[in-house]
PDB file of N, CA and C in Angstrom:
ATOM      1  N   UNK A   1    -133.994  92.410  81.230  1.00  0.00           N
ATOM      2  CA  UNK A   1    -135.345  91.892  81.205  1.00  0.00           C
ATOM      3  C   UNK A   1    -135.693  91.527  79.771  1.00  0.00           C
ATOM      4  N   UNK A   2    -136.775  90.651  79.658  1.00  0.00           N
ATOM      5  CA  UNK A   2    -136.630  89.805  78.040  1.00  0.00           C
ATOM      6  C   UNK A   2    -138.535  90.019  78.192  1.00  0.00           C
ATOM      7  N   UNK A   3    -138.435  90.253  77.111  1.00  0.00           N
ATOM      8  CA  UNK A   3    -140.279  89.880  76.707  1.00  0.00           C
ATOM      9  C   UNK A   3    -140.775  88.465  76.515  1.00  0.00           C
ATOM     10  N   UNK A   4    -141.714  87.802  75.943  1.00  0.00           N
ATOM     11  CA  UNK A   4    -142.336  86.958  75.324  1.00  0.00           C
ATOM     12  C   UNK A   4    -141.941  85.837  74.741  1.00  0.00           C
ATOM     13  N   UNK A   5    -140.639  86.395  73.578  1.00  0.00           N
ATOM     14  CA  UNK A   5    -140.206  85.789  72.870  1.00  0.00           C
ATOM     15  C   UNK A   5    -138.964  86.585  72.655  1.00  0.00           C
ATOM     16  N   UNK A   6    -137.624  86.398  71.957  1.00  0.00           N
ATOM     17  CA  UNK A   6    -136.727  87.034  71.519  1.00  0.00           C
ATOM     18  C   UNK A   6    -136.321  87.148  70.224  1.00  0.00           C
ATOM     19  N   UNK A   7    -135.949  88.030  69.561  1.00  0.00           N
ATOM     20  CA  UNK A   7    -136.091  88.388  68.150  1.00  0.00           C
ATOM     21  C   UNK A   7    -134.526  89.133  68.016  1.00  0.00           C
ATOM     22  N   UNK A   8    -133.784  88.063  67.211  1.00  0.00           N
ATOM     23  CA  UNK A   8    -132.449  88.370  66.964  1.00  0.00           C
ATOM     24  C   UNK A   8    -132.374  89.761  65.894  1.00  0.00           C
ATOM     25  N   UNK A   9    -131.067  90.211  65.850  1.00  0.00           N
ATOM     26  CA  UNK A   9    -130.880  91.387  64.729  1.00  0.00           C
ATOM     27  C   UNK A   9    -131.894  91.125  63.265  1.00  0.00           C
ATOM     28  N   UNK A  10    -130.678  89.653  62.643  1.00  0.00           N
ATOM     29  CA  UNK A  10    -131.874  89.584  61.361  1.00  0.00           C
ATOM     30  C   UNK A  10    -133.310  89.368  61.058  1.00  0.00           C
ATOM     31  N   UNK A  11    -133.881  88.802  62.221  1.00  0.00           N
ATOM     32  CA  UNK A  11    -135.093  88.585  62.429  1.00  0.00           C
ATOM     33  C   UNK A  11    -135.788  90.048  62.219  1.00  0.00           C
ATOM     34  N   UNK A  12    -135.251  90.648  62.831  1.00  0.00           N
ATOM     35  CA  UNK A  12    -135.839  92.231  63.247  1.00  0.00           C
ATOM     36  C   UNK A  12    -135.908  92.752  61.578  1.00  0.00           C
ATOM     37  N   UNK A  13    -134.399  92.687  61.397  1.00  0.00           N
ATOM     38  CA  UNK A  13    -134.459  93.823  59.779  1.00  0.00           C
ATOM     39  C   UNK A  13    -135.165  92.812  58.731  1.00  0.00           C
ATOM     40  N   UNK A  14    -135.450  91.640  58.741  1.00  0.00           N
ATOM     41  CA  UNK A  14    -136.125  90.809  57.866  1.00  0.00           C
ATOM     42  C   UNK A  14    -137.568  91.601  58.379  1.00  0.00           C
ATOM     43  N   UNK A  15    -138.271  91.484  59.297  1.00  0.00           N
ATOM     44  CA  UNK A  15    -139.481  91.925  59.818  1.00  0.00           C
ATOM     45  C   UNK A  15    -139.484  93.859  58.886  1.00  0.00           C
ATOM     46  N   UNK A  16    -138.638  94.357  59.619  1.00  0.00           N
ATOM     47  CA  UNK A  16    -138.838  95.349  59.125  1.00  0.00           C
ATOM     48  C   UNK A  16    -138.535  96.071  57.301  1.00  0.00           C
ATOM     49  N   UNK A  17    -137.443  95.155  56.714  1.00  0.00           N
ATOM     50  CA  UNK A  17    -137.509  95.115  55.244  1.00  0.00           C
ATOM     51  C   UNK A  17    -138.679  94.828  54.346  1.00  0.00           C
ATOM     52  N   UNK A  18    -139.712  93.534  55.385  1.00  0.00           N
ATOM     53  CA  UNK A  18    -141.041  93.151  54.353  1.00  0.00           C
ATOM     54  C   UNK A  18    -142.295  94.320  54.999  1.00  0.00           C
ATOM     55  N   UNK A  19    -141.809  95.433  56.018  1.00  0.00           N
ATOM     56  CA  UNK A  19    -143.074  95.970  56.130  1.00  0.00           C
ATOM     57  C   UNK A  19    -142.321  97.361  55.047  1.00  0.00           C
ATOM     58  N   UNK A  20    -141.307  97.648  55.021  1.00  0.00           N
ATOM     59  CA  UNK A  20    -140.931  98.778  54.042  1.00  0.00           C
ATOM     60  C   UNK A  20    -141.616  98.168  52.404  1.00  0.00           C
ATOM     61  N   UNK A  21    -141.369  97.539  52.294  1.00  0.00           N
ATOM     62  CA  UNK A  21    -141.597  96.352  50.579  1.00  0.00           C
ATOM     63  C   UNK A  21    -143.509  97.073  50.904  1.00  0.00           C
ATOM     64  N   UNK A  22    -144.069  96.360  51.576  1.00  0.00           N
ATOM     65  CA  UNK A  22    -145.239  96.583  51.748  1.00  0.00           C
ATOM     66  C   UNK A  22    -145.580  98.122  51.765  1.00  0.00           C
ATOM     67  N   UNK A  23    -144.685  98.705  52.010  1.00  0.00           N
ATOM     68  CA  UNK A  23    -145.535 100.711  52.281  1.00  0.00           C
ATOM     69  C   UNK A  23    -145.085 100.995  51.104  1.00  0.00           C
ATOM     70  N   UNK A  24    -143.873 100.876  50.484  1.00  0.00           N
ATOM     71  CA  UNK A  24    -143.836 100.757  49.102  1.00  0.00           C
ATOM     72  C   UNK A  24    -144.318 100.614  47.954  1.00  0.00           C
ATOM     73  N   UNK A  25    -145.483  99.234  48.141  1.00  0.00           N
ATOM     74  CA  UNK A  25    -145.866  98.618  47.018  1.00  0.00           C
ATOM     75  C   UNK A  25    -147.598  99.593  46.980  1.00  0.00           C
ATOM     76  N   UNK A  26    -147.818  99.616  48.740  1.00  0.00           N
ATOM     77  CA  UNK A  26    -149.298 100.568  48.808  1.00  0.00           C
ATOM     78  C   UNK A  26    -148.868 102.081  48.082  1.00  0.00           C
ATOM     79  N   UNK A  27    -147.660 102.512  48.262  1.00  0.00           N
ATOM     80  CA  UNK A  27    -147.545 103.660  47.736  1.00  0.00           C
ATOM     81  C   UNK A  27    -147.678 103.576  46.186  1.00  0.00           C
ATOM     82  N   UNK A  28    -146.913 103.049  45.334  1.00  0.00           N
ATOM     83  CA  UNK A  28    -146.988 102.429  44.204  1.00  0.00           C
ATOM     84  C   UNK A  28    -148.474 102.215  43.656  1.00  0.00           C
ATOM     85  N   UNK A  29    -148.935 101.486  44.282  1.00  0.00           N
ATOM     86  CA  UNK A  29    -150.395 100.823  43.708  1.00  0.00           C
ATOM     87  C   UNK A  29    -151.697 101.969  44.062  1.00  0.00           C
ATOM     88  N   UNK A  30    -151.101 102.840  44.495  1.00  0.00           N
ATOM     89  CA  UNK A  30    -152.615 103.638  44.782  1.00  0.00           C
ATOM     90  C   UNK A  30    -151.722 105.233  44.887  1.00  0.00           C
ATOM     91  N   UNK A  31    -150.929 105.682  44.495  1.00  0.00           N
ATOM     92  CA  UNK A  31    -149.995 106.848  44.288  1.00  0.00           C
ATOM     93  C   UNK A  31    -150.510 107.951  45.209  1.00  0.00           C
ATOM     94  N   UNK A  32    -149.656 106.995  46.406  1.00  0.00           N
ATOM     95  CA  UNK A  32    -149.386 107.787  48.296  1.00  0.00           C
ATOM     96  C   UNK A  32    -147.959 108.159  48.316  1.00  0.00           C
ATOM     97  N   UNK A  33    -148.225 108.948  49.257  1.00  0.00           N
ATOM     98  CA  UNK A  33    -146.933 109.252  49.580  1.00  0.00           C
ATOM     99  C   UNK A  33    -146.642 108.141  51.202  1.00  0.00           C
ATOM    100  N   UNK A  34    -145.129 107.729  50.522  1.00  0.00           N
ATOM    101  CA  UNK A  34    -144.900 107.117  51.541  1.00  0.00           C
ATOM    102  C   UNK A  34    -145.301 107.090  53.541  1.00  0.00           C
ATOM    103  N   UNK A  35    -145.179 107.999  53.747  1.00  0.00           N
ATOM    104  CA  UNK A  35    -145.746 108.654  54.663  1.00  0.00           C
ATOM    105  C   UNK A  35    -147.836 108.181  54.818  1.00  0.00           C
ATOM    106  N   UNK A  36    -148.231 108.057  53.576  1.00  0.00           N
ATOM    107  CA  UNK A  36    -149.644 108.090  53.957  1.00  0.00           C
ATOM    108  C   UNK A  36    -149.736 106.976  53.694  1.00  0.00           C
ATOM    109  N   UNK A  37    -149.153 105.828  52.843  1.00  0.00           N
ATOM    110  CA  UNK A  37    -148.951 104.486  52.513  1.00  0.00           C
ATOM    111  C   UNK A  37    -148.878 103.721  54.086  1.00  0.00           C
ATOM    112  N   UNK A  38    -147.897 104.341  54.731  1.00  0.00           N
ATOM    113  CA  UNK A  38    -147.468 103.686  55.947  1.00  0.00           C
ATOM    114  C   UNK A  38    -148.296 103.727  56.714  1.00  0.00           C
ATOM    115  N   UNK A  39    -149.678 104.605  56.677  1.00  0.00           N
ATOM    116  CA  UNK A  39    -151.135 104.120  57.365  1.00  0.00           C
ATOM    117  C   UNK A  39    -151.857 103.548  56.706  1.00  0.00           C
ATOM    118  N   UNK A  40    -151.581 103.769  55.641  1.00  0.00           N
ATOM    119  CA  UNK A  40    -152.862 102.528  54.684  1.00  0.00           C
ATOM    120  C   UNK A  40    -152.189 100.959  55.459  1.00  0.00           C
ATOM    121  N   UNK A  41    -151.008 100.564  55.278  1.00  0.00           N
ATOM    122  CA  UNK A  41    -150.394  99.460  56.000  1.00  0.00           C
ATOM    123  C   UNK A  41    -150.817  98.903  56.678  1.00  0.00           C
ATOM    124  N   UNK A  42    -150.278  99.642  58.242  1.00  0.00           N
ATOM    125  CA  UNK A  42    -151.042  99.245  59.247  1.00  0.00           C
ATOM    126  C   UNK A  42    -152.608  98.929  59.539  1.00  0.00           C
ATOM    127  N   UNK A  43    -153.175  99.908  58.764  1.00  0.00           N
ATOM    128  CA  UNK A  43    -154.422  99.686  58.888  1.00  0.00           C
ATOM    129  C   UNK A  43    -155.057  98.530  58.574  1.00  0.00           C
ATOM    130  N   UNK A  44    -154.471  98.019  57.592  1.00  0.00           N
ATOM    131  CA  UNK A  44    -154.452  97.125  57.200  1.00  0.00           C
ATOM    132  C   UNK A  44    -153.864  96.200  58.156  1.00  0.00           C
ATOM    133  N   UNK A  45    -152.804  95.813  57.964  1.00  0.00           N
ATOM    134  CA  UNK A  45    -152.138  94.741  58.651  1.00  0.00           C
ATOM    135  C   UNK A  45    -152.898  94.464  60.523  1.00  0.00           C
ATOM    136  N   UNK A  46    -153.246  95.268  60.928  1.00  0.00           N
ATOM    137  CA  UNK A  46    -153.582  95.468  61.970  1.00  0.00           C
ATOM    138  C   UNK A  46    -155.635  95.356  62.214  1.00  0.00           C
ATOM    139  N   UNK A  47    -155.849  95.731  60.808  1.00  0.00           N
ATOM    140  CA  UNK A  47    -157.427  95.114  60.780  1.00  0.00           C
ATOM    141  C   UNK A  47    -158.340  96.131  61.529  1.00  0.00           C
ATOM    142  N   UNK A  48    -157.451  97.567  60.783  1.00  0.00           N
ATOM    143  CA  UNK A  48    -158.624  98.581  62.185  1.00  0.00           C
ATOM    144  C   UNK A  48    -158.650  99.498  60.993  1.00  0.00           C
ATOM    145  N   UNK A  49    -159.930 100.163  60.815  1.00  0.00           N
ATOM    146  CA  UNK A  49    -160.516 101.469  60.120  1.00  0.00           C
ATOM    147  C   UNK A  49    -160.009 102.644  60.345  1.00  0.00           C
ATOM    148  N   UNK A  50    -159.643 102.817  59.447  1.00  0.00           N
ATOM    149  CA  UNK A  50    -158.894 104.409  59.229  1.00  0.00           C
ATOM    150  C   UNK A  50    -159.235 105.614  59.068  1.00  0.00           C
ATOM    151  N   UNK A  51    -158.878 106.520  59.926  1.00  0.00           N
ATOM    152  CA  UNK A  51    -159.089 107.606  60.116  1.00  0.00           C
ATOM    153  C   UNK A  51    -158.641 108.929  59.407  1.00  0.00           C
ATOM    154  N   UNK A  52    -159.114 109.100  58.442  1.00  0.00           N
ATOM    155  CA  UNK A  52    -158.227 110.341  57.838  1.00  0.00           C
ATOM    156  C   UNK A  52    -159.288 111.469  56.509  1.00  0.00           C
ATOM    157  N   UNK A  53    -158.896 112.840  57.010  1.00  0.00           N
ATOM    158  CA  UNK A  53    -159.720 113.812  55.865  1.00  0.00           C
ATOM    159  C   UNK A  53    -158.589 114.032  54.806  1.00  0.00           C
ATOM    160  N   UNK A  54    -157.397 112.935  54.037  1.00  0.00           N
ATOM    161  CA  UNK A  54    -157.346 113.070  53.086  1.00  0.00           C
ATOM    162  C   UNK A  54    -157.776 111.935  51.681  1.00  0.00           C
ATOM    163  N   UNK A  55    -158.054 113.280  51.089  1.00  0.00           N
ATOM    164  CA  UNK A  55    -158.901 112.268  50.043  1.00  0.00           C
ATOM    165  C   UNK A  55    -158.711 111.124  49.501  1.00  0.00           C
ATOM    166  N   UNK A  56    -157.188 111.024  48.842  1.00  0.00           N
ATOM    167  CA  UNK A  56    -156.334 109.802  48.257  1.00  0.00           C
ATOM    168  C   UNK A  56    -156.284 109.091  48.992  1.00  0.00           C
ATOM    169  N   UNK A  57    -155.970 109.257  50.714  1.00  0.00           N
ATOM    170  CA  UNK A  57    -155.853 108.271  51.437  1.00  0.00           C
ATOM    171  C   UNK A  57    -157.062 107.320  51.751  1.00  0.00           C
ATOM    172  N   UNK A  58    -158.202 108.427  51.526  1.00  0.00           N
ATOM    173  CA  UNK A  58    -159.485 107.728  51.630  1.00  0.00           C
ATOM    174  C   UNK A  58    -159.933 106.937  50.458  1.00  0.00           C
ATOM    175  N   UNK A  59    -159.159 107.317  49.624  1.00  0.00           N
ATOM    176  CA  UNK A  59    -160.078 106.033  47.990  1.00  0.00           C
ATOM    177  C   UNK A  59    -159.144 105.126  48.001  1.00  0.00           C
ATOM    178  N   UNK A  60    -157.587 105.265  48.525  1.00  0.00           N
ATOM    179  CA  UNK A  60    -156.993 104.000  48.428  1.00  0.00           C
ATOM    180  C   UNK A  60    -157.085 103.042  49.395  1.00  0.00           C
ATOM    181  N   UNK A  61    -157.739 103.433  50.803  1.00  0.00           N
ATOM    182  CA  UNK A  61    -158.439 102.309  51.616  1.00  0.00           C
ATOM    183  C   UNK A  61    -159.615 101.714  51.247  1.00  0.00           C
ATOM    184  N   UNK A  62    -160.248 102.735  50.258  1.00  0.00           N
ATOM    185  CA  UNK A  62    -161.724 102.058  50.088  1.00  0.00           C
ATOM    186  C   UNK A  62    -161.425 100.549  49.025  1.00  0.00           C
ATOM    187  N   UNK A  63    -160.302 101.090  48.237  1.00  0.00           N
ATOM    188  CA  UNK A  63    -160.048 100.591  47.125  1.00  0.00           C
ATOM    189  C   UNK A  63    -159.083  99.385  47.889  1.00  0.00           C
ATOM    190  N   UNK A  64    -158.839  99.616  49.083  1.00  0.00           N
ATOM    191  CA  UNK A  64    -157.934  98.060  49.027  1.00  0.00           C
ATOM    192  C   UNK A  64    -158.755  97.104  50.169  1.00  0.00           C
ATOM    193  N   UNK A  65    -159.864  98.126  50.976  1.00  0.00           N
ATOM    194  CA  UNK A  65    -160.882  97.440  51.386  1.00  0.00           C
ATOM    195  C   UNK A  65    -160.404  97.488  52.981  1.00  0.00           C
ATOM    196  N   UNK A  66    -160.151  98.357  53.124  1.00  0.00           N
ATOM    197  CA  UNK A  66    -160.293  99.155  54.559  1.00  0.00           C
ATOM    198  C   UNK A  66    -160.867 100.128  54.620  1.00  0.00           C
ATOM    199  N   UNK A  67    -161.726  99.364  56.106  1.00  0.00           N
ATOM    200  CA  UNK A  67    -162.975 100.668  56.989  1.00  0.00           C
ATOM    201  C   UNK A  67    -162.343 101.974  57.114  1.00  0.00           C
ATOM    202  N   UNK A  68    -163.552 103.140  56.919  1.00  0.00           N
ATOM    203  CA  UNK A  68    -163.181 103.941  57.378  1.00  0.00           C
ATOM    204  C   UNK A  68    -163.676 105.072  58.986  1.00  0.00           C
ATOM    205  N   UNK A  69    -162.774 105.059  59.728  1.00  0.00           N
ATOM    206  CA  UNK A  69    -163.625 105.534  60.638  1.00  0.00           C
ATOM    207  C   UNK A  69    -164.758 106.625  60.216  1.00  0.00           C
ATOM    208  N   UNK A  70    -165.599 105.747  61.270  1.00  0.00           N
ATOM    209  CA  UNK A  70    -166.678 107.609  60.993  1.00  0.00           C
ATOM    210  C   UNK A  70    -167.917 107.670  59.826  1.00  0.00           C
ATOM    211  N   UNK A  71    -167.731 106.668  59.054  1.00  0.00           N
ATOM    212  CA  UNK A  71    -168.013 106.373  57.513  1.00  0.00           C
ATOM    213  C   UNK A  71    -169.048 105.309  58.002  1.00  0.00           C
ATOM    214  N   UNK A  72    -170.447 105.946  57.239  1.00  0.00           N
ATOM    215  CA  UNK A  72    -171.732 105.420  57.853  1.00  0.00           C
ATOM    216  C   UNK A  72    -171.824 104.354  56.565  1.00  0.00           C
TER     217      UNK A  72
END
């Protein structure tokens, strides 16, 4: 069974090399740990407000200009 569209090997690790580059560069630019970078990301990339009681994670969304849930 096939989805939508089909997405060969390199397609895939090209896709997934520029979202590593990207959790990388959030980690880098706002000093996350990879792990908490990789929700600043999405959150981003995906355009939805983020949910989280840690602090860093919370000034480096404010600071790259992602909502935060909950946050009046």
């Amino acid at each position: 069974m096939t989805g939508p569209f089909v997405l060969d090997a390199s397609m895939t690790l090209s896709w997934a090399f520029w979202i590593a580059q990207q959790i990388l560069l959030l980690a880098r630019t706002y000093h996350l740990s990879a792990y908490a970078a990789a929700y600043l990301e999405l959150a981003i990339r995906e355009g939805l407000p983020l949910a989280t009681l840690d602090d860093d994670l919370r000034g480096a969304a404010s600071a790259a200009g992602v909502a935060l849930a909950g946050a009046v």
